[in-house]
C-alpha atoms as a PDB file:
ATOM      1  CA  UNK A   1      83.878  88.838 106.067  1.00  0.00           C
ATOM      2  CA  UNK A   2      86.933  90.542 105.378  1.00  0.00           C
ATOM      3  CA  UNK A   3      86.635  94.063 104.291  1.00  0.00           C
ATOM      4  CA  UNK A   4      88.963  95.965 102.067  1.00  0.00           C
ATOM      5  CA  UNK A   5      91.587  97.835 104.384  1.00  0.00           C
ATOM      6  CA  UNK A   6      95.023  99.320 104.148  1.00  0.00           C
ATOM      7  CA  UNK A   7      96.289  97.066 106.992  1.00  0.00           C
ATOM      8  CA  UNK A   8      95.997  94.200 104.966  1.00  0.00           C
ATOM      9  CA  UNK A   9      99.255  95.421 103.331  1.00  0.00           C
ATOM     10  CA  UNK A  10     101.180  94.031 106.127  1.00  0.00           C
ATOM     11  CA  UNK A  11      99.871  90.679 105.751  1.00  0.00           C
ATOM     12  CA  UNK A  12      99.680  90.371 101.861  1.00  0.00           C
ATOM     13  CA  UNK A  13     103.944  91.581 102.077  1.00  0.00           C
ATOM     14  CA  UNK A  14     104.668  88.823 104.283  1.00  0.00           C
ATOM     15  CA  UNK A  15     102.220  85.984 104.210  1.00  0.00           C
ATOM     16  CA  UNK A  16     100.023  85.595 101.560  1.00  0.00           C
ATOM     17  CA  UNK A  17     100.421  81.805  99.549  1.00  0.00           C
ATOM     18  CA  UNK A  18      98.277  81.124  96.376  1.00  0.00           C
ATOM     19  CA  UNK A  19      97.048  77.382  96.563  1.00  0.00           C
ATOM     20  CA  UNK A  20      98.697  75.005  95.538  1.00  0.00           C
ATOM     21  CA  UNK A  21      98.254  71.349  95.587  1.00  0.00           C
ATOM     22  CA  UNK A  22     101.276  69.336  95.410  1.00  0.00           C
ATOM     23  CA  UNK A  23      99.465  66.026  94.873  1.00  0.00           C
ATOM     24  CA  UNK A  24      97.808  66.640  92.178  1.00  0.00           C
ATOM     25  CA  UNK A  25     100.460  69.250  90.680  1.00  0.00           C
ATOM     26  CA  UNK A  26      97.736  71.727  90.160  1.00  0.00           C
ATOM     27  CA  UNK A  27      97.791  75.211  90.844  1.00  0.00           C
ATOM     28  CA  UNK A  28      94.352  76.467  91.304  1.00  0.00           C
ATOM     29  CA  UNK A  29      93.335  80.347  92.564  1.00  0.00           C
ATOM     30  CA  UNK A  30      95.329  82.073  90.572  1.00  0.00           C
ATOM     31  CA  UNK A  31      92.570  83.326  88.897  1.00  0.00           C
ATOM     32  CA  UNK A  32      91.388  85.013  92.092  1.00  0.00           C
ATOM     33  CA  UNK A  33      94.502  87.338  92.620  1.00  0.00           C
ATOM     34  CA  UNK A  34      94.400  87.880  88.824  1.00  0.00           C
ATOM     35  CA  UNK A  35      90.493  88.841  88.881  1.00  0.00           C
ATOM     36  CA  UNK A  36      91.546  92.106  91.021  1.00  0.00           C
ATOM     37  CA  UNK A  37      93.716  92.707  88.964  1.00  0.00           C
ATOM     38  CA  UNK A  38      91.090  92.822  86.270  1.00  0.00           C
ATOM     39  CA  UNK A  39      88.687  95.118  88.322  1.00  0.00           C
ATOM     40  CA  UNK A  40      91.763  97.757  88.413  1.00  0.00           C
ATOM     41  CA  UNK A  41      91.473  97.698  84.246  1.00  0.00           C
ATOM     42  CA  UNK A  42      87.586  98.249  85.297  1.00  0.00           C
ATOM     43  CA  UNK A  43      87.930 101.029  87.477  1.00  0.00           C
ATOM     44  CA  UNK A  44      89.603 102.841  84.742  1.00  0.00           C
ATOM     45  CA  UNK A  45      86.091 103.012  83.255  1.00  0.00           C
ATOM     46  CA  UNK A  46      84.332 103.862  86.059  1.00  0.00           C
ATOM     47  CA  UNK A  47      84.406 103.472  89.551  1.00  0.00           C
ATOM     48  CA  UNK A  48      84.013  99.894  91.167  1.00  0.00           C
ATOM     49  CA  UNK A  49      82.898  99.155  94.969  1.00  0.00           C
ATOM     50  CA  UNK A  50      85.468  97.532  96.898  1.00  0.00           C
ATOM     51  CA  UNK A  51      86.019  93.493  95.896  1.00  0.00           C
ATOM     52  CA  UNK A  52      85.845  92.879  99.512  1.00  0.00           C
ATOM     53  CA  UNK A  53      84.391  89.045  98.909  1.00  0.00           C
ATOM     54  CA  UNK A  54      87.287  88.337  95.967  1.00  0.00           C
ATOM     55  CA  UNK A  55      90.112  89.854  98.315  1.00  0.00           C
ATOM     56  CA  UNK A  56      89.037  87.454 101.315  1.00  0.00           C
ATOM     57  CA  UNK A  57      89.374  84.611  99.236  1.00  0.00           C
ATOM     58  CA  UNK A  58      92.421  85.179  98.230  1.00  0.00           C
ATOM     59  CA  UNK A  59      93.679  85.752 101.540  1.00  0.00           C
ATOM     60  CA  UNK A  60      91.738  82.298 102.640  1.00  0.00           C
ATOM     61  CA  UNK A  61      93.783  80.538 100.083  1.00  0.00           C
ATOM     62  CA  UNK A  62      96.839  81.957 101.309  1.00  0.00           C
ATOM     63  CA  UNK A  63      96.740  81.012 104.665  1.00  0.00           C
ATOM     64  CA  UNK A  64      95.292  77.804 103.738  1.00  0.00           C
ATOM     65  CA  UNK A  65      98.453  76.705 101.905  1.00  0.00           C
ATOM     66  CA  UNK A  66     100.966  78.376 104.069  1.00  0.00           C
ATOM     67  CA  UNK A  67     100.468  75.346 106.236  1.00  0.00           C
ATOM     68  CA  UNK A  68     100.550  72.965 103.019  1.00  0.00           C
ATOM     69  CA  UNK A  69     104.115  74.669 102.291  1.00  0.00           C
ATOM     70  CA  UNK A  70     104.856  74.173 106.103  1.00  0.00           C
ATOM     71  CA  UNK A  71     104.079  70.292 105.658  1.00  0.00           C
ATOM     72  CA  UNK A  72     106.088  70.414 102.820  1.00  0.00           C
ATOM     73  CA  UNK A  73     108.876  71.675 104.305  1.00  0.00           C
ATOM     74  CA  UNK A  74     108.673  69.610 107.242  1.00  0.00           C
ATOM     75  CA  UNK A  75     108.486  66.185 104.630  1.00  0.00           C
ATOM     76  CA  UNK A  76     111.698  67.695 103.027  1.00  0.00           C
ATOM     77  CA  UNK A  77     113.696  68.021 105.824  1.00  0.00           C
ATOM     78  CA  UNK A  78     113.282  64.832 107.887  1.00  0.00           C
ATOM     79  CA  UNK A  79     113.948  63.008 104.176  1.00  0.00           C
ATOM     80  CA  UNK A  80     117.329  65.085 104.411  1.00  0.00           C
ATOM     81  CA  UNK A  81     118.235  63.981 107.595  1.00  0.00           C
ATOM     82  CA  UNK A  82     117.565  60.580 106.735  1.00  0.00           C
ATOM     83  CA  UNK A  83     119.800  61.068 103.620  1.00  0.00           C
ATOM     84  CA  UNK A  84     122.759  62.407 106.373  1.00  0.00           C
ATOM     85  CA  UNK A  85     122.592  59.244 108.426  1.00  0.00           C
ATOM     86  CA  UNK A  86     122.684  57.168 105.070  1.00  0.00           C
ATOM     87  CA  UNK A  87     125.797  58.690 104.283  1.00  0.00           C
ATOM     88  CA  UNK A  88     127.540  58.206 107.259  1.00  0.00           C
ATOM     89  CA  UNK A  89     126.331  54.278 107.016  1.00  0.00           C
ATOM     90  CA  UNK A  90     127.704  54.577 103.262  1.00  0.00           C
ATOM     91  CA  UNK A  91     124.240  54.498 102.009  1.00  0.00           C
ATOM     92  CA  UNK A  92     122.025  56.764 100.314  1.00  0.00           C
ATOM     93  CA  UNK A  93     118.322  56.932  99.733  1.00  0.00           C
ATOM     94  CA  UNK A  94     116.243  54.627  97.129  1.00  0.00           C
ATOM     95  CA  UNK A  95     114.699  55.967  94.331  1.00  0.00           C
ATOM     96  CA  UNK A  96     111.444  56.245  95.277  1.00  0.00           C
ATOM     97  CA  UNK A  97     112.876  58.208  98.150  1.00  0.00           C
ATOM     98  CA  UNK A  98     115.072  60.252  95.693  1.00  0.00           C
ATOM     99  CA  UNK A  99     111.227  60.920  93.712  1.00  0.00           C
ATOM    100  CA  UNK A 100     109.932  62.473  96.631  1.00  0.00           C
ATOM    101  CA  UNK A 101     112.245  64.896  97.829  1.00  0.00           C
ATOM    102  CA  UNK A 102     112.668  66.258  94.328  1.00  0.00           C
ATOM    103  CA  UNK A 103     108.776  66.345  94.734  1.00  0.00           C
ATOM    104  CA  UNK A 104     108.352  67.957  97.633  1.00  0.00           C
ATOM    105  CA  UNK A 105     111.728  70.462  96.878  1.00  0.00           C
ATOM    106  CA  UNK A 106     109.687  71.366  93.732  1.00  0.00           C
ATOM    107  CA  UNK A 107     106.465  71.540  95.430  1.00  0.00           C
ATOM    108  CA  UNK A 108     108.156  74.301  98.027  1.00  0.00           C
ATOM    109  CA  UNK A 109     109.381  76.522  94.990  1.00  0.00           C
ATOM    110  CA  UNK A 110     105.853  76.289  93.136  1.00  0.00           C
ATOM    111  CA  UNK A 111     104.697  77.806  96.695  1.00  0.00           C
ATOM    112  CA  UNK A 112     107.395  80.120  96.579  1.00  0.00           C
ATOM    113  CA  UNK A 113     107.073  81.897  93.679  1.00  0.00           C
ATOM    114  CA  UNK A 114     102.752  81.524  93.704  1.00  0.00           C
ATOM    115  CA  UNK A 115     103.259  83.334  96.778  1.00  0.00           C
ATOM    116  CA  UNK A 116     105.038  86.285  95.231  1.00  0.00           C
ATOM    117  CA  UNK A 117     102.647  86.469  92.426  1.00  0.00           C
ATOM    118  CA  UNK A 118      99.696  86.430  94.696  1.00  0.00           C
ATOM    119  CA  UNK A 119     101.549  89.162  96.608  1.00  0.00           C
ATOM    120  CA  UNK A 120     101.830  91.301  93.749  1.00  0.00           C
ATOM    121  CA  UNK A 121      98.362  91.156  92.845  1.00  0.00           C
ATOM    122  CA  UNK A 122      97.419  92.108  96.254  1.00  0.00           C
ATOM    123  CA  UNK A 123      99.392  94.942  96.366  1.00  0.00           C
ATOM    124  CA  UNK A 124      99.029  96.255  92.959  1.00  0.00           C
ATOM    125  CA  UNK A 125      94.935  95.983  93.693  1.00  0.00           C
ATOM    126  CA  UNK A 126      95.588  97.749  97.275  1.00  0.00           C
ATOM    127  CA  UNK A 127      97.916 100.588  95.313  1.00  0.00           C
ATOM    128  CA  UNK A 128      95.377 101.152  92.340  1.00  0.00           C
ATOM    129  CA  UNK A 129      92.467 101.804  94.944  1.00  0.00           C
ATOM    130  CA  UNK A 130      94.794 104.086  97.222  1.00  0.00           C
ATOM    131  CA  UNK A 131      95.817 106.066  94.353  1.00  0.00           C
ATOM    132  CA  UNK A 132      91.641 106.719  92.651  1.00  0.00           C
ATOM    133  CA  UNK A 133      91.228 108.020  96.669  1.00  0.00           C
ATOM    134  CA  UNK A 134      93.961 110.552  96.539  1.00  0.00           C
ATOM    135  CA  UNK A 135      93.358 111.857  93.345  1.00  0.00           C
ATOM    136  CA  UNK A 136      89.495 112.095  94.178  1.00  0.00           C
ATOM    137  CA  UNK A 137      91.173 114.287  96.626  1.00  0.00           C
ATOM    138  CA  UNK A 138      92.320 116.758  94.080  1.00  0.00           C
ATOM    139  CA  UNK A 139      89.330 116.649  91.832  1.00  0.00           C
ATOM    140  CA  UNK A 140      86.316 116.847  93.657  1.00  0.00           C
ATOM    141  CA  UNK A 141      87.633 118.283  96.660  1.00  0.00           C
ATOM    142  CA  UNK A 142      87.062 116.860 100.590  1.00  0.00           C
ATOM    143  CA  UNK A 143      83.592 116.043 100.298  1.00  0.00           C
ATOM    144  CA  UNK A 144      82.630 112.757  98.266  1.00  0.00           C
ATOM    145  CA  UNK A 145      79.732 112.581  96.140  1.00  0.00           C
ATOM    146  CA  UNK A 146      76.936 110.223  97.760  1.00  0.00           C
ATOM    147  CA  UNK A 147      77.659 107.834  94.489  1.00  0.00           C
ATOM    148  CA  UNK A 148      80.964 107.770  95.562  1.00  0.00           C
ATOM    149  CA  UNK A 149      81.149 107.408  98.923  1.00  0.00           C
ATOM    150  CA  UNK A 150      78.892 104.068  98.527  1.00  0.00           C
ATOM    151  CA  UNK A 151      81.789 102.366  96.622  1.00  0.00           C
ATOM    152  CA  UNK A 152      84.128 102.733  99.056  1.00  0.00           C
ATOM    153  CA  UNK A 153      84.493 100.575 102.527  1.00  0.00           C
ATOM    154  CA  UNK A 154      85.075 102.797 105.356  1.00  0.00           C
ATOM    155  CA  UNK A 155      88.931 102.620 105.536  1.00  0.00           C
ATOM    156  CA  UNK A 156      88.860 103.747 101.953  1.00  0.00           C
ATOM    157  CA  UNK A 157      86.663 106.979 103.443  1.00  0.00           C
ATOM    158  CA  UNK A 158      89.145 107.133 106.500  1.00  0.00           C
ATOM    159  CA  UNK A 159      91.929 107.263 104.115  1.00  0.00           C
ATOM    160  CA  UNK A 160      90.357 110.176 101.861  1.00  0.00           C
ATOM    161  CA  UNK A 161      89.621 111.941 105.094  1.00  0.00           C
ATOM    162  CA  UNK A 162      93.111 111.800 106.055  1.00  0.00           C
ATOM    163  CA  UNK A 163      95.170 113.021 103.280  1.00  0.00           C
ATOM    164  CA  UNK A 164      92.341 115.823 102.385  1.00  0.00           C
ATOM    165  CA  UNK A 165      93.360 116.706 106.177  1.00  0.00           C
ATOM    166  CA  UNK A 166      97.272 116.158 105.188  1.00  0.00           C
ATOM    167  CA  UNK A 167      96.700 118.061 101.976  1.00  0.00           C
ATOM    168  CA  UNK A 168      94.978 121.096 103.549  1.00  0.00           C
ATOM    169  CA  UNK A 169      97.244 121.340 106.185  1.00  0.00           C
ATOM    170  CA  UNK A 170     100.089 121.666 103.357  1.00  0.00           C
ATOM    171  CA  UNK A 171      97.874 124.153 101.556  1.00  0.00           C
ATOM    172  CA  UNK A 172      97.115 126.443 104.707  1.00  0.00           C
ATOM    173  CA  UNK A 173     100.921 126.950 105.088  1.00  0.00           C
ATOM    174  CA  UNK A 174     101.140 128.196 101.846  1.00  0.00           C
ATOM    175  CA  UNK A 175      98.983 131.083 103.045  1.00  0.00           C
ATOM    176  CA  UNK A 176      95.757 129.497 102.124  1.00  0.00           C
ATOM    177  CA  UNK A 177      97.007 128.620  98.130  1.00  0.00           C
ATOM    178  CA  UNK A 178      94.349 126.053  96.795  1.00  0.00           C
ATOM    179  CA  UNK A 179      96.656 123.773  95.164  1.00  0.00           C
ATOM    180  CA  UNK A 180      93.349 121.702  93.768  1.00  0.00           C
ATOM    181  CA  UNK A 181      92.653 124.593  91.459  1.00  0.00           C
ATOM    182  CA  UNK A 182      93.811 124.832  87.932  1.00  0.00           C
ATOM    183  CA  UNK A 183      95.221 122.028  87.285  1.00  0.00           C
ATOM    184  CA  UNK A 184      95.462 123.426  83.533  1.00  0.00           C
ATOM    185  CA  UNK A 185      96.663 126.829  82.995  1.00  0.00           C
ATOM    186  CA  UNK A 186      92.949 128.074  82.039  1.00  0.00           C
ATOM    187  CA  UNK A 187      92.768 131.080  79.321  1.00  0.00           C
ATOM    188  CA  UNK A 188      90.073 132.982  81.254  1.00  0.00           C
ATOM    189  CA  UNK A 189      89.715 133.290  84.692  1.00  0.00           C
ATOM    190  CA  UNK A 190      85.821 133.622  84.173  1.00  0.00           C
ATOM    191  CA  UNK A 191      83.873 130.562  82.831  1.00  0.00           C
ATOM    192  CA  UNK A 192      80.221 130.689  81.782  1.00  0.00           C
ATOM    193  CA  UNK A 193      78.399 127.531  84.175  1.00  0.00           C
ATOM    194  CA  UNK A 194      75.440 125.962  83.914  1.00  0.00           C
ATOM    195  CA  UNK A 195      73.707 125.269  87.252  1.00  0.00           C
ATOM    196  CA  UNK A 196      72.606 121.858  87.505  1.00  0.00           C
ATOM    197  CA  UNK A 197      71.361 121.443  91.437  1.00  0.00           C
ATOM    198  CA  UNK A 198      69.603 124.495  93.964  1.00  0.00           C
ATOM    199  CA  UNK A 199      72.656 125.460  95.496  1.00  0.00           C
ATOM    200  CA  UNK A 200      71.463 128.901  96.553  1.00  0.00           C
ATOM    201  CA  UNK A 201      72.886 132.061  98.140  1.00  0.00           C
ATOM    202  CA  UNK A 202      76.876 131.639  98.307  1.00  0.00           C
ATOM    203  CA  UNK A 203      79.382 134.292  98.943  1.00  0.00           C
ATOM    204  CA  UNK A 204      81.881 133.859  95.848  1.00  0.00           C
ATOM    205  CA  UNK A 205      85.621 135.182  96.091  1.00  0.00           C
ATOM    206  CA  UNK A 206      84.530 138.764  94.524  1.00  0.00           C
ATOM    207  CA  UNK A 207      80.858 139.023  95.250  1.00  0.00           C
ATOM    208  CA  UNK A 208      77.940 136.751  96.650  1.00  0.00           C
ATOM    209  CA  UNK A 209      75.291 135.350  93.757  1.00  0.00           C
ATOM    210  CA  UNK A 210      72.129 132.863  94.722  1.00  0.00           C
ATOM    211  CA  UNK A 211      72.554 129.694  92.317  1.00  0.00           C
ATOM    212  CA  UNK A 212      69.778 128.543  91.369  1.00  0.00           C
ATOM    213  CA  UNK A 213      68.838 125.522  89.424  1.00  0.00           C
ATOM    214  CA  UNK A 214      69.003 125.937  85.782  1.00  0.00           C
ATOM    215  CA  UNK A 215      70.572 129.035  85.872  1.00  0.00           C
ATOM    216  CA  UNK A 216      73.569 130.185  83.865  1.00  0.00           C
ATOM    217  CA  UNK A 217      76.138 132.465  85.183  1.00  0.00           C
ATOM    218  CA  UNK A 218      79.766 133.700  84.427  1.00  0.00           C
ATOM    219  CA  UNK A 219      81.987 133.063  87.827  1.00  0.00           C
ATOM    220  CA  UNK A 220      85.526 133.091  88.579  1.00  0.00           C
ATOM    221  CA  UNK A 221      86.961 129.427  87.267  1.00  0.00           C
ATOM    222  CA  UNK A 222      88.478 129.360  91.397  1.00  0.00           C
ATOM    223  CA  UNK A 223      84.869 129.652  92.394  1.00  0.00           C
ATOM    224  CA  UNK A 224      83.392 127.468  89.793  1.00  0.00           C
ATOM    225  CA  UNK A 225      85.526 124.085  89.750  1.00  0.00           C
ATOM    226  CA  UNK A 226      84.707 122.650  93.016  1.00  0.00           C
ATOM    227  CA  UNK A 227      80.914 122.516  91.981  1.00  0.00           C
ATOM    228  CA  UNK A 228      81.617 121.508  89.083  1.00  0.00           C
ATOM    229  CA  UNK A 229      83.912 118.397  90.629  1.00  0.00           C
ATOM    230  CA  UNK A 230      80.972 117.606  92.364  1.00  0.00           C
ATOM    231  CA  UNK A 231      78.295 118.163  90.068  1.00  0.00           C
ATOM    232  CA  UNK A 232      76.879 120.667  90.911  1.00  0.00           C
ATOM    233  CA  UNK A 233      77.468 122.592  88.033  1.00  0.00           C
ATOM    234  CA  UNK A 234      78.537 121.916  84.288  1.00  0.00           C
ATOM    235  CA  UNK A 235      80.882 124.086  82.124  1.00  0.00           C
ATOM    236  CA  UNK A 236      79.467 125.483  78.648  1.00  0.00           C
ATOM    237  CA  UNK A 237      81.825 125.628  76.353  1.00  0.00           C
ATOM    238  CA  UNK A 238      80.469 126.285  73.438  1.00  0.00           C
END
């Protein structure tokens, strides 16, 4: 089984073939590379587990009809050669000849450009997933929620782990400025909270305060918004 990875990049640039078939002069799995397309729409409404089986068969299609375009190819070219000696003879092919490299010519371009929309929709589905990690990054911080970290295959969570690394390193430069914090210019930097899990005793950036469940407390919107990404705590605004 193939399992959603960043690698697969390389392969999905350079190799990756819808399926075709010539003889019948239907194309048939589009709908695959178009379906993760569809589950990036979905994700925009909440967060989807990795199409891991619906990625693999697009790439079995692919390399499926790379050899059909091979054979294709192949057909096209030996017809060619037999056109070259024709015309040397003063001859030239008959029509049912004629038929089938025009077939097989068209057959070649239908491969062609099914490849680059396949490629597309691999990439675009690779991209959109990429880009939910990183900004996961900036919203809930480096640790992922255990509802989360379920959805996502485990080069997905070596991914996160790596540009939380690449983003803290950045960030520790900067003499420790948490760049996650205040995303929005906030209008008080105090926010009443509502405890929603037994976090307990934590030292907070001005004084230490036990957290219990239920509780409701006025901290420092720097101390606040990482529990709150992970929800662990809930804003009252009203």
């Amino acid at each position: 089984m193939v399992f959603f990875a960043f690698e697969t990049l390389k392969f999905a640039s350079g190799c990756c073939l819808v399926a075709f078939s010539f003889r019948s002069s239907i194309i048939i799995g589009t709908s695959e590379g178009f379906k993760l397309i569809g589950f990036c729409h979905f994700c925009l409404h909440g967060f989807y587990g990795p199409q891991s089986d619906l990625f693999a068969q697009v790439i079995e299609e692919c390399n499926s009809h790379i050899l059909h375009l091979g054979s294709l190819i192949r057909k096209s070219e030996e017809l060619k050669k037999t056109e070259e000696l024709r015309k040397t003879n003063n001859q030239e092919l008959d029509e049912t000849e004629k038929k089938e490299l025009r077939a097989y010519s068209s057959g070649a371009l239908v491969h062609h450009f099914s490849l680059l929309r396949n490629k597309r929709c691999l990439m675009a589905y690779v991209y959109h997933r990429a880009e939910i990690i990183r900004n996961l990054v900036w919203t809930i911080g480096r640790v992922l929620p255990e509802e989360i970290e379920e959805k996502i295959s485990s080069a997905e969570k070596d991914y996160f782990k790596k540009h939380a690394a690449t983003l803290q390193s950045y960030m520790s430069e900067l003499d420790d400025l948490d760049l996650a914090v205040d995303m929005v210019p906030p209008k008080d930097p105090y926010i009443k909270v509502r405890v929603l899990e037994d976090i307990g005793n934590v030292v907070l950036s001005d004084h230490s305060a036990n957290l219990a469940r239920h509780a409701i407390v006025f901290l420092r919107r720097t101390d606040a918004e990482l529990y709150i990404a992970q929800g662990s705590m809930e804003e009252i605004t009203s």
